[in-house]
Protein backbone atom coordinates (compact mmCIF):
# COMPACT_ATOMS: atom_id res chain seq x y z
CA UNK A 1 36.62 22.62 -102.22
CA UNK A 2 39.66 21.65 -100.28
CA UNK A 3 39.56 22.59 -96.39
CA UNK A 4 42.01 25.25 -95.71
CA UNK A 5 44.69 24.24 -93.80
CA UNK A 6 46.44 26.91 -91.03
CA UNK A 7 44.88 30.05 -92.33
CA UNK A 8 44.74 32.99 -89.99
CA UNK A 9 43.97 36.40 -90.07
CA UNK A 10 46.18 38.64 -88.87
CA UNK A 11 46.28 42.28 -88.42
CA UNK A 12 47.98 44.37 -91.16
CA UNK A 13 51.70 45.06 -90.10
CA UNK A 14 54.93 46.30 -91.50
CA UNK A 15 56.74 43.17 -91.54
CA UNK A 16 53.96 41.57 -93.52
CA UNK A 17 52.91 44.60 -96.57
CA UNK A 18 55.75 43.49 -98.75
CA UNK A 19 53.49 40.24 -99.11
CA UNK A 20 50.36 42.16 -99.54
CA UNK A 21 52.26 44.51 -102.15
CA UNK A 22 53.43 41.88 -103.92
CA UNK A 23 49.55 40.06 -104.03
CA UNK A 24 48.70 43.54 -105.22
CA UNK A 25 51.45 43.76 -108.02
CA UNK A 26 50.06 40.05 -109.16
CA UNK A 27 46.72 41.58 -109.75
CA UNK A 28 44.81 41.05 -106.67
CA UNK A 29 42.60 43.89 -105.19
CA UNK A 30 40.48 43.84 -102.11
CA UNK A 31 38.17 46.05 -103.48
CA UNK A 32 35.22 44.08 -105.75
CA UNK A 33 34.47 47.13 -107.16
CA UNK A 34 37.16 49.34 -108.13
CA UNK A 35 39.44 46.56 -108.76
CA UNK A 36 42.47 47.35 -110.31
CA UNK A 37 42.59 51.58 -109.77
CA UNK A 38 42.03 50.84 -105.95
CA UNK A 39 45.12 48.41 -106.02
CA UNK A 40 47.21 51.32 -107.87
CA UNK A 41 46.31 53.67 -105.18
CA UNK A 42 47.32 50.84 -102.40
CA UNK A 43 50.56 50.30 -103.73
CA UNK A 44 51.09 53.96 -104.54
CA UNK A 45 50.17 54.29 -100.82
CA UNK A 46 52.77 51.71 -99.96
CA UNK A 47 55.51 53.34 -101.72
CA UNK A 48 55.37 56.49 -99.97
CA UNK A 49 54.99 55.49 -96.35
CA UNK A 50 54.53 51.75 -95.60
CA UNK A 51 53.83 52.10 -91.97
CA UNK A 52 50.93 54.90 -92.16
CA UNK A 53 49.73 52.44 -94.87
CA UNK A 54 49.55 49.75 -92.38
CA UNK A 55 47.91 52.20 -89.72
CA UNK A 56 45.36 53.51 -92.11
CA UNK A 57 44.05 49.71 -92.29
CA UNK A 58 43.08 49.72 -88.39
CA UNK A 59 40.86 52.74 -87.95
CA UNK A 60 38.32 51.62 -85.02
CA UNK A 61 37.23 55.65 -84.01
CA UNK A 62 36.47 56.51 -87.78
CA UNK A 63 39.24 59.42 -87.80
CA UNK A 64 40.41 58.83 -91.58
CA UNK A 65 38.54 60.98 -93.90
CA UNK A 66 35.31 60.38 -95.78
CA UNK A 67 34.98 57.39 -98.38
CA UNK A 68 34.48 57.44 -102.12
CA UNK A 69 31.96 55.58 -103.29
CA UNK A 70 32.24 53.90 -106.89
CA UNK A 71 30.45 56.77 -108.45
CA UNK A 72 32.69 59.68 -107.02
CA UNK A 73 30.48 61.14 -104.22
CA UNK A 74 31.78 60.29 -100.91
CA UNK A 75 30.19 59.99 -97.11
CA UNK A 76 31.71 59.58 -93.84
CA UNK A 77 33.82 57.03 -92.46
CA UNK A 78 32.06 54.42 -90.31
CA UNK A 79 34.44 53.01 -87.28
CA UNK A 80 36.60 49.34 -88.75
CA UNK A 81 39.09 47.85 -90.00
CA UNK A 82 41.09 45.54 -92.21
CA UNK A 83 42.70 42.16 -91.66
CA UNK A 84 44.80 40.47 -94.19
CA UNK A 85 44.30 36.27 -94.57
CA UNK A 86 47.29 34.87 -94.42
CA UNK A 87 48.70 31.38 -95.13
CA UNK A 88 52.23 32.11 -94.75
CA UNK A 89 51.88 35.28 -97.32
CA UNK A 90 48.94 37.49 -97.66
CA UNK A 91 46.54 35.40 -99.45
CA UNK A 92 43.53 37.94 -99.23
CA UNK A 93 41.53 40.45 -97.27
CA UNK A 94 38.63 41.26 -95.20
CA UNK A 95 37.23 44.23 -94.47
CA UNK A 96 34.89 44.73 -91.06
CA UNK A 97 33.19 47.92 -90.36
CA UNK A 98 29.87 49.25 -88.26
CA UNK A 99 27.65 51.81 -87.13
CA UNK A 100 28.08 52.64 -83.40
CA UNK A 101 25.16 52.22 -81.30
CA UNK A 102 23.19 49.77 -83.32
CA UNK A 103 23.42 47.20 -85.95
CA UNK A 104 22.18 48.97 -88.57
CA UNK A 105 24.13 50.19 -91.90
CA UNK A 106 23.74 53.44 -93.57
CA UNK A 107 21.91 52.73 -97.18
CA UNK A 108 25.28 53.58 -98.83
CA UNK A 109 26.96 50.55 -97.00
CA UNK A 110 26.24 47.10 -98.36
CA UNK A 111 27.42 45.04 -95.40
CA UNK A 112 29.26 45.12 -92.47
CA UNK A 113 31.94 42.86 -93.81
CA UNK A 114 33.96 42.03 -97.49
CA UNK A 115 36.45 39.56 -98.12
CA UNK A 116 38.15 38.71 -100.96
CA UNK A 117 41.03 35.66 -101.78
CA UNK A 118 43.74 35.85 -104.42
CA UNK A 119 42.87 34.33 -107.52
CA UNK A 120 45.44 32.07 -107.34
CA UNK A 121 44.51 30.79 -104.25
CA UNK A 122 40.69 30.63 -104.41
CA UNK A 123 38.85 27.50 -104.07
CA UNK A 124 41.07 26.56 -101.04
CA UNK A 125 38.01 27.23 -98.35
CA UNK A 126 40.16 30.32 -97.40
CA UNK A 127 37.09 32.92 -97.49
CA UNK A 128 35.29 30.52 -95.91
CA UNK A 129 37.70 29.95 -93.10
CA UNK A 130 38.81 33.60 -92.70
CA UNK A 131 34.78 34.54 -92.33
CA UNK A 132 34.11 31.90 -89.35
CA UNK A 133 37.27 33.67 -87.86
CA UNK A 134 36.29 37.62 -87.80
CA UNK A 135 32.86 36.30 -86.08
CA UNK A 136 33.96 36.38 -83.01
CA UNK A 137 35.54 39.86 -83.58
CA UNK A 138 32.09 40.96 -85.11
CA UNK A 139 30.37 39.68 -81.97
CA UNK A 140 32.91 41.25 -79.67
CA UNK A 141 31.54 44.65 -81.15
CA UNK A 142 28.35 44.03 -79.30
CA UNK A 143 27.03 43.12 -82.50
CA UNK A 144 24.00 40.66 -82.33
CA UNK A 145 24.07 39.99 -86.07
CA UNK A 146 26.14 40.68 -89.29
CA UNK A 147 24.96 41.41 -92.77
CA UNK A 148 27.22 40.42 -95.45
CA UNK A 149 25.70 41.35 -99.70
CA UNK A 150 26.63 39.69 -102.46
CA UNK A 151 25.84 39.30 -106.41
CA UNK A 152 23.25 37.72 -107.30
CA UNK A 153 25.18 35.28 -109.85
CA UNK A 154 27.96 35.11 -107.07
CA UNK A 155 27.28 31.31 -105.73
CA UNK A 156 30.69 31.11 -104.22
CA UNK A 157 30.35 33.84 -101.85
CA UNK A 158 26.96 32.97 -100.94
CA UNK A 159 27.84 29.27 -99.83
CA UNK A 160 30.70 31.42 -97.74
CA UNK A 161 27.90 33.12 -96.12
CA UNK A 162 25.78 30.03 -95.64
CA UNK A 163 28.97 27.60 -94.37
CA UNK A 164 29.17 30.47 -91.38
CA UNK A 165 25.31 30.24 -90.57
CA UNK A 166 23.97 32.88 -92.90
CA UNK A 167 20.60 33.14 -93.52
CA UNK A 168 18.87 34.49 -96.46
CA UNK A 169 17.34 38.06 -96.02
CA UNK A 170 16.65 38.81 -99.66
CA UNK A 171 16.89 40.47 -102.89
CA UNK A 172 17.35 44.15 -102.54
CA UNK A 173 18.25 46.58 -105.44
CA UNK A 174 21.84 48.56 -105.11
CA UNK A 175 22.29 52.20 -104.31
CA UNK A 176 22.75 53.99 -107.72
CA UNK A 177 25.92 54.41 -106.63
CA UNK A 178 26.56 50.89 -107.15
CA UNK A 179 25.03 50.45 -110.20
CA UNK A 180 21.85 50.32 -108.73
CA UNK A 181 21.77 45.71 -109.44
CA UNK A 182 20.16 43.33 -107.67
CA UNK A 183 22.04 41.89 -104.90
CA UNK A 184 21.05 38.97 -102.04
CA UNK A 185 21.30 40.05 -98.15
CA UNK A 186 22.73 37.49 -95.58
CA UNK A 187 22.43 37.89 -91.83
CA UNK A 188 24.53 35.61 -89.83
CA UNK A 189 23.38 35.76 -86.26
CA UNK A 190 26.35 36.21 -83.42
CA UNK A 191 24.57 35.25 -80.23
């Protein structure tokens, strides 16, 4: 894996979501999940009003409505946000979010944070880089600890987790909402 040279993360902004459109019309999505119909909806989103697109991302008081989840039902917001990585053009995403008052998830939320590269840019140390960077932001939360999930068969995420000091919980089972899989918990301490 090559070291990723001057990657940032920056907050979403107007003068930047032509590039994140246009890793979107390439066939990126941030979402792991719904892939390519959660791309559609960005860019459909996009079209119609680029700068409430760009607000939407930041959403720190939880005002937006409530959240689908994979299988259609939805639950409330929890307080976050959205940064996009960015290497000169949007070359991925991560996705921060928390419960106030504590640490802890709700059982329908897998992690406090996702990230995902481009494809065409993967394999760069990226993830890896734009991870050790939202740490701080994590901790400045009053966060003592992060959990981040990921697949079971997904060794590339997990040595993301592990380069940034995370530390095996364990094997868990998905919400049926999620398919209801195995999946591996990693805690990454912030004090």
């Amino acid at each position: 894996m090559r070291r990723a040279a001057k990657v940032q993360l920056v907050w979403p902004s107007v003068d930047r979501v032509r590039s994140y459109a246009h890793a979107l019309q390439r066939g990126w999505s941030p979402d792991n999940v719904r892939g390519a119909a959660a791309a559609r909806e960005e860019l459909a989103r996009i079209a119609a009003d680029p700068a409430g697109f760009v607000t939407s991302m930041i959403d720190r008081e939880a005002r937006g409505g409530p959240i689908a989840l994979p299988d259609g039902s939805t639950v409330p917001r929890l307080p976050g946000y959205r940064l996009w990585i960015w290497d000169g053009a949007v070359s991925g995403g991560v996705g921060f979010r928390w419960q106030p008052g504590t640490a802890e998830l709700p059982p329908h939320c897998l992690g406090h944070v996702g990230y995902s590269v481009v494809p065409w840019k993967r394999r760069r140390g990226y993830a890896t880089e734009a991870l050790r960077q939202l740490l701080p932001l994590a901790k400045a939360e009053g966060l003592p600890y992060i959990e981040i999930t990921t697949d079971v068969d997904n060794v590339a995420s997990q040595r993301v987790v592990q380069a940034n000091g995370g530390v095996l919980i364990g094997e868990f089972r998905k919400p049926a909402q999620y398919g209801g899989h195995s999946g591996l918990r990693f805690r990454i301490p912030l004090e």
